[in-house]
PDB file of N, CA and C in Angstrom:
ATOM      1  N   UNK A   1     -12.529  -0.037  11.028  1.00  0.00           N
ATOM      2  CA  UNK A   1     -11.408   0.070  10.124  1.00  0.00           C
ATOM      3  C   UNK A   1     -11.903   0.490   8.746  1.00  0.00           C
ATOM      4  N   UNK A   2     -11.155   1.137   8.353  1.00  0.00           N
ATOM      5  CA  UNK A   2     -11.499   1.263   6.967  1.00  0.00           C
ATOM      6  C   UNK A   2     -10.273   1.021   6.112  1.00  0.00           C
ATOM      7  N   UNK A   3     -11.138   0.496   4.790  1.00  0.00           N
ATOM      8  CA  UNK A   3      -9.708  -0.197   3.868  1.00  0.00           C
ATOM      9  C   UNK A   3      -9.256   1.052   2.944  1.00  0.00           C
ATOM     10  N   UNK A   4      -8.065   0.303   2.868  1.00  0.00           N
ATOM     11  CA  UNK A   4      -7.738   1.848   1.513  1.00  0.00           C
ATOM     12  C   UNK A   4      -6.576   0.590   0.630  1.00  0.00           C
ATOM     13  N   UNK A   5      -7.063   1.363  -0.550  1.00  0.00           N
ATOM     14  CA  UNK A   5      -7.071   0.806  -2.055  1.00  0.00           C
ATOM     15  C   UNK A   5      -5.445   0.916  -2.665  1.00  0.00           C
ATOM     16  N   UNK A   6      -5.184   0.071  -3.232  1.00  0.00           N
ATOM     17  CA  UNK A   6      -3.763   0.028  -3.913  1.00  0.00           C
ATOM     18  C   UNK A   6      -4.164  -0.841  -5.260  1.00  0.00           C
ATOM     19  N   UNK A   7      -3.321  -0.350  -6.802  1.00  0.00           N
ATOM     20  CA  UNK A   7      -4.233  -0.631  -7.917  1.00  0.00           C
ATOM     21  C   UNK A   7      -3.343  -1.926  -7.783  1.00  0.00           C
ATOM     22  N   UNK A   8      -1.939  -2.343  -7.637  1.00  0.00           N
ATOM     23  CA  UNK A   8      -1.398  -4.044  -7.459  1.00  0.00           C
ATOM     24  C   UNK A   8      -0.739  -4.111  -6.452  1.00  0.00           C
ATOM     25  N   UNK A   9      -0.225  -5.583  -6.617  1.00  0.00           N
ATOM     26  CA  UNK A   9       0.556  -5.824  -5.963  1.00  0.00           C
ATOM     27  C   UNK A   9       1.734  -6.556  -6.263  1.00  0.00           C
ATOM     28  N   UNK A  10       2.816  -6.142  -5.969  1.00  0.00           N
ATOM     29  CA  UNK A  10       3.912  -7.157  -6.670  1.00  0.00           C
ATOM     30  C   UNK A  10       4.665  -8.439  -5.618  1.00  0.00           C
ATOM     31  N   UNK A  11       4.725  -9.361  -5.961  1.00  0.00           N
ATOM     32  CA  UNK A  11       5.206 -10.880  -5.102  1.00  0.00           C
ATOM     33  C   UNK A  11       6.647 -10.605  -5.309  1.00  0.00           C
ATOM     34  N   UNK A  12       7.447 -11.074  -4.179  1.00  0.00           N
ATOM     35  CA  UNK A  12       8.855 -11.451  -4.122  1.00  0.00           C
ATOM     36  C   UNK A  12       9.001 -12.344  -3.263  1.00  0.00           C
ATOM     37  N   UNK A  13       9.730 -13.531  -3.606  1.00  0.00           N
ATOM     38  CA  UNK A  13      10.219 -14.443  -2.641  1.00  0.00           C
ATOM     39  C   UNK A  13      11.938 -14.379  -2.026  1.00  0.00           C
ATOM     40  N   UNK A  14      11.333 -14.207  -1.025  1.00  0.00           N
ATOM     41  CA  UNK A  14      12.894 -13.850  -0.256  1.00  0.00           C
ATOM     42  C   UNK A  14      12.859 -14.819   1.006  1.00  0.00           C
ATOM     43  N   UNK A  15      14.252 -16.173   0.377  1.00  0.00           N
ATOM     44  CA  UNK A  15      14.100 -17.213   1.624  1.00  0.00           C
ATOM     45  C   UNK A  15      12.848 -18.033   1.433  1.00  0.00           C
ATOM     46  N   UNK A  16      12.502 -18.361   2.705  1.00  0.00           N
ATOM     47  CA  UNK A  16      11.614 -18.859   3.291  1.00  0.00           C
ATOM     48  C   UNK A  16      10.382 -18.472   3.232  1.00  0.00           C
ATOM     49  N   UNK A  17      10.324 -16.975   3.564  1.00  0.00           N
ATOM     50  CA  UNK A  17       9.192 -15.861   3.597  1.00  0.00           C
ATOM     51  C   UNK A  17       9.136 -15.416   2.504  1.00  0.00           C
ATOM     52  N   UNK A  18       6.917 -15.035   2.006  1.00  0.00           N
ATOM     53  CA  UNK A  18       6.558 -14.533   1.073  1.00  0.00           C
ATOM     54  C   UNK A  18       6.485 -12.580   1.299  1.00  0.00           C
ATOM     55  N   UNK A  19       6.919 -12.056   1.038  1.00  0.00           N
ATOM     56  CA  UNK A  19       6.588 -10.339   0.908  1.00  0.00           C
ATOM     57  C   UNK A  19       6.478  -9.743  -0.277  1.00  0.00           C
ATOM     58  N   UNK A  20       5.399  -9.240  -0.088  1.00  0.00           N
ATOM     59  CA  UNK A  20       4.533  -8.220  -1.222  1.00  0.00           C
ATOM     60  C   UNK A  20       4.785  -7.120  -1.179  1.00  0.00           C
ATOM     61  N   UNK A  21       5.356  -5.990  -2.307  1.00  0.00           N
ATOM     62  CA  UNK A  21       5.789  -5.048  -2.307  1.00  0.00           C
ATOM     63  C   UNK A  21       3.832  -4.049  -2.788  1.00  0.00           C
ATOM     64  N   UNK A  22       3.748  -3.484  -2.013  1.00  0.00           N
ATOM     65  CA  UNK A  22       2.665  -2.694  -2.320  1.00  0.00           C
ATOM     66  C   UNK A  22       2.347  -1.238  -2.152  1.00  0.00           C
ATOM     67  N   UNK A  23       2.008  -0.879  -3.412  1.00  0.00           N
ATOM     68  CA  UNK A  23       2.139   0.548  -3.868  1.00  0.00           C
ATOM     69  C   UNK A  23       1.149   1.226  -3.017  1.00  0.00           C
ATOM     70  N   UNK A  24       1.695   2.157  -2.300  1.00  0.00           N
ATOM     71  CA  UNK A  24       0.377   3.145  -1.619  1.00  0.00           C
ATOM     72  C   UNK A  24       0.266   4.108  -2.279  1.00  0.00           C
ATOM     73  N   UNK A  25      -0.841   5.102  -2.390  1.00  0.00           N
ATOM     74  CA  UNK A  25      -1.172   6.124  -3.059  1.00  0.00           C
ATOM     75  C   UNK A  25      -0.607   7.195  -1.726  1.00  0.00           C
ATOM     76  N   UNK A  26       0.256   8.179  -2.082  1.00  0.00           N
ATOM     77  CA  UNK A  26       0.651   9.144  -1.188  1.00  0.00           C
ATOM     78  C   UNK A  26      -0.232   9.970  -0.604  1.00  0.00           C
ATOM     79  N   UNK A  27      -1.926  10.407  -0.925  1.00  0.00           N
ATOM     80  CA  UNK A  27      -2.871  10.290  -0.261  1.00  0.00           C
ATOM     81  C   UNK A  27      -2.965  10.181   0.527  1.00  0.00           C
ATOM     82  N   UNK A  28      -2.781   8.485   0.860  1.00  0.00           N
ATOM     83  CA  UNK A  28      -3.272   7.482   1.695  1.00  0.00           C
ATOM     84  C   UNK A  28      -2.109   6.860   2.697  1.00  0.00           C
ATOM     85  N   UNK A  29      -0.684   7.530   2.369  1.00  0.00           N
ATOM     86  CA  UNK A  29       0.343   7.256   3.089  1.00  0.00           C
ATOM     87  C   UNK A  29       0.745   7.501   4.411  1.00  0.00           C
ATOM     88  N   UNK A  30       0.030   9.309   4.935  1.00  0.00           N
ATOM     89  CA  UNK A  30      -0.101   9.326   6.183  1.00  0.00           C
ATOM     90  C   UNK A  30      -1.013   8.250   7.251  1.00  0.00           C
ATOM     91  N   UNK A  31      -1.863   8.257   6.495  1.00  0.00           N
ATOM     92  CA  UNK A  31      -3.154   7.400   7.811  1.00  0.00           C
ATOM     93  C   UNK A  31      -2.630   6.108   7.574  1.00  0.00           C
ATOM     94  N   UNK A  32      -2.007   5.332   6.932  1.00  0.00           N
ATOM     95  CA  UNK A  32      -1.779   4.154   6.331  1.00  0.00           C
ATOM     96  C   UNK A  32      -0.343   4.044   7.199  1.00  0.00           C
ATOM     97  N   UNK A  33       0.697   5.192   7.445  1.00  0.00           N
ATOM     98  CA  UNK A  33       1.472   5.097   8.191  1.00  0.00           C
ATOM     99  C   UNK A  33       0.968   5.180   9.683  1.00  0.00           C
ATOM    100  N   UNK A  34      -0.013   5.926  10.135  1.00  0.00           N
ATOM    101  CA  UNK A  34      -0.375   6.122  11.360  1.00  0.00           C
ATOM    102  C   UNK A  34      -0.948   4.723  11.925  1.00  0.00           C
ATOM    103  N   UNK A  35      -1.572   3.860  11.044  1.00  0.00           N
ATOM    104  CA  UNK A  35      -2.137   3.161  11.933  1.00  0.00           C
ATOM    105  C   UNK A  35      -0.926   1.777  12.020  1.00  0.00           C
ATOM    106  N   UNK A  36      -1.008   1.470  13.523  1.00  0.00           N
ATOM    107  CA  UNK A  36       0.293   0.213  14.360  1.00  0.00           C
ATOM    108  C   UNK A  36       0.008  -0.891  13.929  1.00  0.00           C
ATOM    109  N   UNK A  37       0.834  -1.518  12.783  1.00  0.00           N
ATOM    110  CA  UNK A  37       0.714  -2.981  12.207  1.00  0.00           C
ATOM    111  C   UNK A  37      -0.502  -3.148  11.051  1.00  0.00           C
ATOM    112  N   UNK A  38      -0.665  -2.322   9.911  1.00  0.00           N
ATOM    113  CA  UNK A  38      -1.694  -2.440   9.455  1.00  0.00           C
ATOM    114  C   UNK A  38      -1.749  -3.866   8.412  1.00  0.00           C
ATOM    115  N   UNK A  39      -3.250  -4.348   8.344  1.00  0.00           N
ATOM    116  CA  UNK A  39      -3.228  -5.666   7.853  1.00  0.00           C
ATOM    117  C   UNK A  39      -3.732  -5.641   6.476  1.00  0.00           C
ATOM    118  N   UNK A  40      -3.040  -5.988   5.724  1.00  0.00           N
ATOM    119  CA  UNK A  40      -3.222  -6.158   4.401  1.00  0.00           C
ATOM    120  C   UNK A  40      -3.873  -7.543   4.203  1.00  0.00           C
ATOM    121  N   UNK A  41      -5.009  -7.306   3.186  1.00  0.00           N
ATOM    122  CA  UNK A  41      -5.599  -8.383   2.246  1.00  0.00           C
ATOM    123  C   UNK A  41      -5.191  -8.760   1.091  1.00  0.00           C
ATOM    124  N   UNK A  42      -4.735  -9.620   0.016  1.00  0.00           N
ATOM    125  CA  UNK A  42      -4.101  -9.421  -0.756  1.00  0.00           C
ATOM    126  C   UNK A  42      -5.447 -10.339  -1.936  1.00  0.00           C
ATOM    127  N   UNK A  43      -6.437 -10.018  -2.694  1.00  0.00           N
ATOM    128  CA  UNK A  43      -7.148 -10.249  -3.574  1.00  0.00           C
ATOM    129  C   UNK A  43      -6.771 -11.131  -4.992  1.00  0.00           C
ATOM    130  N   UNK A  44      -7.927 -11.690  -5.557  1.00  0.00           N
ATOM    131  CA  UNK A  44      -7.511 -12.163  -6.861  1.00  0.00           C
ATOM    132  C   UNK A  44      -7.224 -13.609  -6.741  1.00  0.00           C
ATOM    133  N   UNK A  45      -6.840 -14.178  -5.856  1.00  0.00           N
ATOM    134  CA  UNK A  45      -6.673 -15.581  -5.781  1.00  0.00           C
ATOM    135  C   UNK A  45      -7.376 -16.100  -4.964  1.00  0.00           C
ATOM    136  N   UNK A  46      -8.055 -17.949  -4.586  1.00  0.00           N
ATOM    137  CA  UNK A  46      -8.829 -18.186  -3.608  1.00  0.00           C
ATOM    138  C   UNK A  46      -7.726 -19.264  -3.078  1.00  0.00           C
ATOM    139  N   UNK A  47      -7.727 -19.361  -1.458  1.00  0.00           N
ATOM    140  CA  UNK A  47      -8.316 -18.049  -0.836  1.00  0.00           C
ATOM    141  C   UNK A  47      -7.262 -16.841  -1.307  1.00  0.00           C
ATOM    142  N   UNK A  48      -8.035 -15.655  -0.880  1.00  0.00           N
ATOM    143  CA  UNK A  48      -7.580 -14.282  -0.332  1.00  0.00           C
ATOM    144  C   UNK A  48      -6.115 -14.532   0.487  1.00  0.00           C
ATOM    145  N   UNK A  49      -4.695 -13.781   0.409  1.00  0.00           N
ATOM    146  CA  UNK A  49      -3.496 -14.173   1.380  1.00  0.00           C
ATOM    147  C   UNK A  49      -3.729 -12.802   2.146  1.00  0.00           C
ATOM    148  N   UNK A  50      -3.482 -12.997   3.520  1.00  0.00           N
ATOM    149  CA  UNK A  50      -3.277 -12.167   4.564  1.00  0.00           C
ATOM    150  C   UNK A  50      -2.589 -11.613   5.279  1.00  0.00           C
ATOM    151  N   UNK A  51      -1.649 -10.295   5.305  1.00  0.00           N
ATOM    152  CA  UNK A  51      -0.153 -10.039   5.665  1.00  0.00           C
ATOM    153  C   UNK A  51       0.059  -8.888   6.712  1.00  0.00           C
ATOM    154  N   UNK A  52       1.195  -8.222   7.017  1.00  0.00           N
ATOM    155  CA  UNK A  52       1.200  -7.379   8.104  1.00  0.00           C
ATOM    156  C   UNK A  52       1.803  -6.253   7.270  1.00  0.00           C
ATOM    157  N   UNK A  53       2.004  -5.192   6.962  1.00  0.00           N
ATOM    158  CA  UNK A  53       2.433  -4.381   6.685  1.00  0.00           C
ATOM    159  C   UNK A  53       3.876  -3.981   7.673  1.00  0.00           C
ATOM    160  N   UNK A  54       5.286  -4.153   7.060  1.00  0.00           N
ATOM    161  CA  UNK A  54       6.124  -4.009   8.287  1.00  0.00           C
ATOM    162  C   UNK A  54       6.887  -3.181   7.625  1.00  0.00           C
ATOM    163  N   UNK A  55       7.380  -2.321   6.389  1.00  0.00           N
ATOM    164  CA  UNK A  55       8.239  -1.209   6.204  1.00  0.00           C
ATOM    165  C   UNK A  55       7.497  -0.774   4.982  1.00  0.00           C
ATOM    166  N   UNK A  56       8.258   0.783   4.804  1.00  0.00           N
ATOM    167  CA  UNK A  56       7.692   1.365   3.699  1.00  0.00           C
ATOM    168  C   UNK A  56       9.342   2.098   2.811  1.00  0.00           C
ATOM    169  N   UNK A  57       9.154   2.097   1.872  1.00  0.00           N
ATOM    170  CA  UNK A  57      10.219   2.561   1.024  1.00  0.00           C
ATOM    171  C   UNK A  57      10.202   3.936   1.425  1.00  0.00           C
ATOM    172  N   UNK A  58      11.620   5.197   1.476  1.00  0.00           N
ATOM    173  CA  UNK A  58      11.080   6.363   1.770  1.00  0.00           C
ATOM    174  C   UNK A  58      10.876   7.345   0.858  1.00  0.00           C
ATOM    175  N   UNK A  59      11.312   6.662  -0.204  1.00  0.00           N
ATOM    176  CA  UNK A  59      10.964   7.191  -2.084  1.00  0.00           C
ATOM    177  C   UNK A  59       9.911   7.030  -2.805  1.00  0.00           C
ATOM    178  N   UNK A  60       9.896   8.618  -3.295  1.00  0.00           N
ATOM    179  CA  UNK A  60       8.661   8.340  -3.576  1.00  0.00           C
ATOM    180  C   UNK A  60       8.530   8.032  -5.135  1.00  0.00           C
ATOM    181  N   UNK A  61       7.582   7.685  -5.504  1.00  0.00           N
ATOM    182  CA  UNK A  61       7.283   7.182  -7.157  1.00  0.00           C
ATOM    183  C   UNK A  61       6.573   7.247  -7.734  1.00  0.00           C
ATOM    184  N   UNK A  62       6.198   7.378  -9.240  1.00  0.00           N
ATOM    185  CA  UNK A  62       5.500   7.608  -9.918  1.00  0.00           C
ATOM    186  C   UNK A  62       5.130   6.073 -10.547  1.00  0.00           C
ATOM    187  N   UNK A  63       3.656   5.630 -10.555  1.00  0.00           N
ATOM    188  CA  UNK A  63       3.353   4.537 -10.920  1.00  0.00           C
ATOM    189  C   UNK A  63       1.741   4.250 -11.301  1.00  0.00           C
ATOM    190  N   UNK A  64       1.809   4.502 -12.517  1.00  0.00           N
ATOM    191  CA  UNK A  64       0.374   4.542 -13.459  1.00  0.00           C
ATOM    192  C   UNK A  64      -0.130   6.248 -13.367  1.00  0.00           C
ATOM    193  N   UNK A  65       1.292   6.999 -13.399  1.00  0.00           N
ATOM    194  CA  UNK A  65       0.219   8.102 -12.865  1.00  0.00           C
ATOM    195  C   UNK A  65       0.475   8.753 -11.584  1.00  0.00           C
ATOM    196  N   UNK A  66       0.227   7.942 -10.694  1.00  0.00           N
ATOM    197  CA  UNK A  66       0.342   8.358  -9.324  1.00  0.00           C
ATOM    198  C   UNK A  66       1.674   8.296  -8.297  1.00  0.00           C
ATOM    199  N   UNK A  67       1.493   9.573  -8.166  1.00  0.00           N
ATOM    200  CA  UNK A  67       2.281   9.368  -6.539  1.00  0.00           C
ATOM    201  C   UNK A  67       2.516   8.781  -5.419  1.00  0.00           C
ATOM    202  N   UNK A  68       3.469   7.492  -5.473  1.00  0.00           N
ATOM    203  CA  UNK A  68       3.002   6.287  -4.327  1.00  0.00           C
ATOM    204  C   UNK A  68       4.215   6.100  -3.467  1.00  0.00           C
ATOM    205  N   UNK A  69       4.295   5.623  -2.384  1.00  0.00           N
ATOM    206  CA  UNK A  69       5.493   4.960  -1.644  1.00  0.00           C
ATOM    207  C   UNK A  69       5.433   3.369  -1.207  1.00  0.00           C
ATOM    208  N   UNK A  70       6.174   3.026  -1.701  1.00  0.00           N
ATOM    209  CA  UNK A  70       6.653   1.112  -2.417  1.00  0.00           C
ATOM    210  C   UNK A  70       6.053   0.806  -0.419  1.00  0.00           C
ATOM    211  N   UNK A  71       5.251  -0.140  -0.055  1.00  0.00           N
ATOM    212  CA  UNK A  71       5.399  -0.551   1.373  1.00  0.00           C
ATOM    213  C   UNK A  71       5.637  -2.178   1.176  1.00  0.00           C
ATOM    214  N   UNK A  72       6.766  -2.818   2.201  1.00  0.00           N
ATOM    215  CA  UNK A  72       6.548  -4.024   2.195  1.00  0.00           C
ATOM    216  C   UNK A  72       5.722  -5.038   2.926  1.00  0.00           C
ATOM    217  N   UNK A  73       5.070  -6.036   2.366  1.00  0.00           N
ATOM    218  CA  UNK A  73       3.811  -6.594   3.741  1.00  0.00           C
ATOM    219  C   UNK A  73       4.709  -8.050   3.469  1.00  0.00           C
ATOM    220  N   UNK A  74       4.780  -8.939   4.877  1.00  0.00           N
ATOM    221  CA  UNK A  74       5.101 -10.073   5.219  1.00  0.00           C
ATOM    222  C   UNK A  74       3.481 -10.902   5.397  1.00  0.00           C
ATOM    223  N   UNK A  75       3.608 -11.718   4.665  1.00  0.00           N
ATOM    224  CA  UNK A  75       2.589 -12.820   4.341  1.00  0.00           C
ATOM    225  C   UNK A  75       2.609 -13.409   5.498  1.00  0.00           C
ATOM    226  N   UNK A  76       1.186 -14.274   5.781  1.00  0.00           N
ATOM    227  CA  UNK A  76       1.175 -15.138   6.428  1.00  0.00           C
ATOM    228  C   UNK A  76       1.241 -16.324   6.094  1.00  0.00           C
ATOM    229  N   UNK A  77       0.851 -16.355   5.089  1.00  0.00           N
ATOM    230  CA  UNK A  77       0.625 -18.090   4.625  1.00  0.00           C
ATOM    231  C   UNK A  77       1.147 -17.502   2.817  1.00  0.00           C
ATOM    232  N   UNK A  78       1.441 -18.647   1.937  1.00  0.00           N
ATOM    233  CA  UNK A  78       1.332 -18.546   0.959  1.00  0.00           C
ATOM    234  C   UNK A  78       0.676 -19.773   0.001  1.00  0.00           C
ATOM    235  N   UNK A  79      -0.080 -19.661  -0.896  1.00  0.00           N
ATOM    236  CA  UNK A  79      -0.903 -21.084  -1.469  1.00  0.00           C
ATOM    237  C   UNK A  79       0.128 -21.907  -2.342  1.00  0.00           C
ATOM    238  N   UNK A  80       0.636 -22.482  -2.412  1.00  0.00           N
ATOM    239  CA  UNK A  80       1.460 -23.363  -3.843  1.00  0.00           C
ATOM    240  C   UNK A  80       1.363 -22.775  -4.976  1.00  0.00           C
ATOM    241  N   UNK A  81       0.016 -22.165  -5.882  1.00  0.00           N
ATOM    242  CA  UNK A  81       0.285 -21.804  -6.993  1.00  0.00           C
ATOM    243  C   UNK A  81       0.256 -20.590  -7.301  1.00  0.00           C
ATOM    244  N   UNK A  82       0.860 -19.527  -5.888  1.00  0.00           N
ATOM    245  CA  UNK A  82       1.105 -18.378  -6.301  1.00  0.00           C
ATOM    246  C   UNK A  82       2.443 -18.045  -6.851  1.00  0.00           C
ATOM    247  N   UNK A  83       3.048 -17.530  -7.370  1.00  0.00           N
ATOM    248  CA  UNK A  83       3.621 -17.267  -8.578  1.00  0.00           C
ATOM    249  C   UNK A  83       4.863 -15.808  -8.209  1.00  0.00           C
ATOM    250  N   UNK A  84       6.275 -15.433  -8.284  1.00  0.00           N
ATOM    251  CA  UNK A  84       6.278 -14.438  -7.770  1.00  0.00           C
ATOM    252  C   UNK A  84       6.516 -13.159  -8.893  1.00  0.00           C
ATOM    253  N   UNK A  85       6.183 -12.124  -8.689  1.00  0.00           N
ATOM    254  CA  UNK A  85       5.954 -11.396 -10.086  1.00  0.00           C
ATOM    255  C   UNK A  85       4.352 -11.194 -10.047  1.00  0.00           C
ATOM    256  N   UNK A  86       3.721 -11.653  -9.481  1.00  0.00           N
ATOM    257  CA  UNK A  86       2.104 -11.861  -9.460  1.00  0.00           C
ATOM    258  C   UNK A  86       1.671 -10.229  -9.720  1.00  0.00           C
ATOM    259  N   UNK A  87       0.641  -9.574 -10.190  1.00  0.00           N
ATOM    260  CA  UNK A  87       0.207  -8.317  -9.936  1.00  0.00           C
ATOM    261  C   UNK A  87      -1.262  -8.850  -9.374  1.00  0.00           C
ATOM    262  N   UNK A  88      -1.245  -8.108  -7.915  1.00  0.00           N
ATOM    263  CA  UNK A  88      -2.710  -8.879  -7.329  1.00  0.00           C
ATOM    264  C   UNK A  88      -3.240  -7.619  -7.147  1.00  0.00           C
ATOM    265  N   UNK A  89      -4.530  -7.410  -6.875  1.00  0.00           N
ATOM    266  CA  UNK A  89      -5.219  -6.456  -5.950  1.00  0.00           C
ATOM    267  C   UNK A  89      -5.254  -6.757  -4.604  1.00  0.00           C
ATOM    268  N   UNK A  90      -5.359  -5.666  -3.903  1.00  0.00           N
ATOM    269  CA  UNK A  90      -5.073  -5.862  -2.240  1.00  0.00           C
ATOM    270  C   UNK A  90      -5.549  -4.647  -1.927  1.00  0.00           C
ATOM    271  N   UNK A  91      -5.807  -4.579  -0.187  1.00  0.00           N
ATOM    272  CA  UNK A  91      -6.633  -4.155   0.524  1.00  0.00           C
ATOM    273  C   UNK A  91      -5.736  -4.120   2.132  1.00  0.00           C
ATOM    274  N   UNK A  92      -5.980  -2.465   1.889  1.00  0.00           N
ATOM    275  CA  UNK A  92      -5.204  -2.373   3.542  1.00  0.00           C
ATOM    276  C   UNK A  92      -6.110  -1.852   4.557  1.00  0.00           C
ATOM    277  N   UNK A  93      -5.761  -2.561   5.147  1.00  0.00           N
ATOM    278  CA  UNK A  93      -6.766  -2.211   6.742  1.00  0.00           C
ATOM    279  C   UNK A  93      -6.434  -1.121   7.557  1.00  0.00           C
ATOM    280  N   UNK A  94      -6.819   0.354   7.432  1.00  0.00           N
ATOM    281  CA  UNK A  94      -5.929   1.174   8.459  1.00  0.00           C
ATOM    282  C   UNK A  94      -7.245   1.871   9.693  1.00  0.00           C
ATOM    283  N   UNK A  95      -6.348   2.713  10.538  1.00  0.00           N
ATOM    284  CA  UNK A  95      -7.844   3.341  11.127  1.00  0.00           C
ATOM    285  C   UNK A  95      -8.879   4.548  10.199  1.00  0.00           C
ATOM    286  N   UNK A  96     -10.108   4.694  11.019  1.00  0.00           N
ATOM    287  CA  UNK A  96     -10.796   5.429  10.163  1.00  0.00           C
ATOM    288  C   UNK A  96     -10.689   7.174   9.797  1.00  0.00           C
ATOM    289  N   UNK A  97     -11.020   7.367   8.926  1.00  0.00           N
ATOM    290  CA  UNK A  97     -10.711   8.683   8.988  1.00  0.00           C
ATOM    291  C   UNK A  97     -11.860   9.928   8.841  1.00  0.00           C
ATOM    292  N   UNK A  98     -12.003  10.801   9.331  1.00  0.00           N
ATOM    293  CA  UNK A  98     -13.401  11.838   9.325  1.00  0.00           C
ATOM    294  C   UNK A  98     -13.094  12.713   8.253  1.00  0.00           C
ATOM    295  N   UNK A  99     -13.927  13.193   7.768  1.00  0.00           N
ATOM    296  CA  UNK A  99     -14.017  13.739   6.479  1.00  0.00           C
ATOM    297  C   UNK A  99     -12.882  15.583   6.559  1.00  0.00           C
ATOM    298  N   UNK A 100     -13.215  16.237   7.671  1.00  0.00           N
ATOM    299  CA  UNK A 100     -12.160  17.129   7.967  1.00  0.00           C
ATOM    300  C   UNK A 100     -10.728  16.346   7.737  1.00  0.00           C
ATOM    301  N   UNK A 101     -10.446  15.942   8.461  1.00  0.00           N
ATOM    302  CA  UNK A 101      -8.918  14.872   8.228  1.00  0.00           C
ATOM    303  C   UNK A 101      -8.450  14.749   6.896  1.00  0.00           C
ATOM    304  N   UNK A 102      -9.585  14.028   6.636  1.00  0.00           N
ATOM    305  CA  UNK A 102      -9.607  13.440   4.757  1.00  0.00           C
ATOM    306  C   UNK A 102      -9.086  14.510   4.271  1.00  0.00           C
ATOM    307  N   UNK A 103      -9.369  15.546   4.104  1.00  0.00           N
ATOM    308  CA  UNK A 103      -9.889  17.089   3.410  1.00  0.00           C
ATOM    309  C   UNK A 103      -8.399  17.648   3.681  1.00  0.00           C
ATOM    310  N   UNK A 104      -7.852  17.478   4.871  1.00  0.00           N
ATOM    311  CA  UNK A 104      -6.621  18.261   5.266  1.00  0.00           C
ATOM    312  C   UNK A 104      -5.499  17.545   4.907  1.00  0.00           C
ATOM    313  N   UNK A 105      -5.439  16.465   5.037  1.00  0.00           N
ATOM    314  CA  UNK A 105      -4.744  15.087   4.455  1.00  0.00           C
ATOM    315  C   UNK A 105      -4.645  15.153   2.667  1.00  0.00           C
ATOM    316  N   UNK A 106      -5.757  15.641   1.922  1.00  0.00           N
ATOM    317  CA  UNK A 106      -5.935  15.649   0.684  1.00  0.00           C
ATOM    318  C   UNK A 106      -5.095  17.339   0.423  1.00  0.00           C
ATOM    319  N   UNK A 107      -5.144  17.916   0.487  1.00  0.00           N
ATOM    320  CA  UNK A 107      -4.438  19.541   0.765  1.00  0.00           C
ATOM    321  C   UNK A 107      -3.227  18.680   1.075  1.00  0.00           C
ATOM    322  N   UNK A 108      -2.654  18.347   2.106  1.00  0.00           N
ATOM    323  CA  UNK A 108      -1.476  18.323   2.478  1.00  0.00           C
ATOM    324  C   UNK A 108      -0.545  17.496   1.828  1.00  0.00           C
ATOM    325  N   UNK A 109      -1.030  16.625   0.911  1.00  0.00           N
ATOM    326  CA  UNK A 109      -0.741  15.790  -0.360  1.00  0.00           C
ATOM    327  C   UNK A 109      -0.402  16.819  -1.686  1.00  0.00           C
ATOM    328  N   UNK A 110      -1.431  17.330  -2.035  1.00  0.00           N
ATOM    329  CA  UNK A 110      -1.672  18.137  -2.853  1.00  0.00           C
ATOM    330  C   UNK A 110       0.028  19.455  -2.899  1.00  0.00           C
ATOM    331  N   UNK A 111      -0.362  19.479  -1.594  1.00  0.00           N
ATOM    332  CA  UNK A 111       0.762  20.658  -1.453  1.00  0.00           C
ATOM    333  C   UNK A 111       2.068  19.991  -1.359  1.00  0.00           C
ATOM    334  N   UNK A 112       2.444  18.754  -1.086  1.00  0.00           N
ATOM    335  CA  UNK A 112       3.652  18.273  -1.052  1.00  0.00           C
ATOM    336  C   UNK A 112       4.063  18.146  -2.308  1.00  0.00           C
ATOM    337  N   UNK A 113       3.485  17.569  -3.106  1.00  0.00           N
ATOM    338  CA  UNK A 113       3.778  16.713  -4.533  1.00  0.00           C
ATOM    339  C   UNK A 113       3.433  18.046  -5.473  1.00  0.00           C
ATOM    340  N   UNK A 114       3.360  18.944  -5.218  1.00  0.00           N
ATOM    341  CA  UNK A 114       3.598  20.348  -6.305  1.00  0.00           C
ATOM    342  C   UNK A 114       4.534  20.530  -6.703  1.00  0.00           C
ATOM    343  N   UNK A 115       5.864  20.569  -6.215  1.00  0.00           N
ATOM    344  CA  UNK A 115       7.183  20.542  -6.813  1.00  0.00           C
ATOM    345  C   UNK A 115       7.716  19.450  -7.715  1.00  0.00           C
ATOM    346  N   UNK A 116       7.024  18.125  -7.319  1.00  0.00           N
ATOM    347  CA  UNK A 116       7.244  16.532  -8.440  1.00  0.00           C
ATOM    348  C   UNK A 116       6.079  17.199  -9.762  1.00  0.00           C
ATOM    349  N   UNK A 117       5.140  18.145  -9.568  1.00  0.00           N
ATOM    350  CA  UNK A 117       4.411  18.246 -10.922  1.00  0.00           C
ATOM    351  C   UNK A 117       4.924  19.635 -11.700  1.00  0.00           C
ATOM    352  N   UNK A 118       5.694  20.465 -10.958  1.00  0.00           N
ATOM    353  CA  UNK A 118       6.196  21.097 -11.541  1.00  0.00           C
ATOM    354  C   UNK A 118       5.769  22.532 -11.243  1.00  0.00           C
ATOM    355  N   UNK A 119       4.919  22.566  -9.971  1.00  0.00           N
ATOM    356  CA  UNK A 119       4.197  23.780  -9.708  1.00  0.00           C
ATOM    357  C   UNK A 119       4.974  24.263  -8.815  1.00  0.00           C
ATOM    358  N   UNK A 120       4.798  25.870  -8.576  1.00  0.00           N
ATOM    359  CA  UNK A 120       5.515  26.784  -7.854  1.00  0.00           C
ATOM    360  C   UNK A 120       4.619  27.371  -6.813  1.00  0.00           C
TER     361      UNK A 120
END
């Protein structure tokens, strides 16, 4: 597996259940969509919380900069003094990717999000 990077994470409590709204880099949105149930780490607090990745927003957004799509992850556990509003670092678990892929994946990003920067 290889992890791929998201700069936070935002907490919402809904009910019963904890879900983390987490920003993907549009990059990283195909392989991150491809792989079945991907498992998010969620950083910054001890322990570490551990979640499933189960929807993704289909809008896309601009956030620090970057081109991202909002995904929601369902927690497994949550500690008492997490907080909701939290900005955490986190860590998604998807499959791996070969550097051709990467490369065509990075182009195919590139070429989507030309019209959000204003290119023709």
């Amino acid at each position: 597996m290889t992890p791929s990077f998201s700069p936070d994470t935002l907490l919402t409590l809904t009910g019963s259940r904890y879900l983390a709204l987490v920003p993907i880099r549009w990059t990283d949105y195909r392989r991150v969509a491809a792989t079945p149930s991907p498992r998010v780490t969620i950083m910054g607090i001890v322990p570490a919380l551990h979640g499933t990745l189960v929807s993704y927003n289909p809008e896309l957004r601009v956030l620090s900069g970057r081109t991202v799509v909002i995904a929601t992850v369902q927690l497994d556990d949550a500690p008492p003094d997490l907080m909701p509003g939290m900005l955490l670092p986190c860590r998604i678990r998807c499959s791996p990717v070969t550097a051709v892929s990467g490369v065509r994946a990075m182009l195919a990003s590139v070429a989507a999000t030309a019209p959000l920067r204003g290119v023709r």
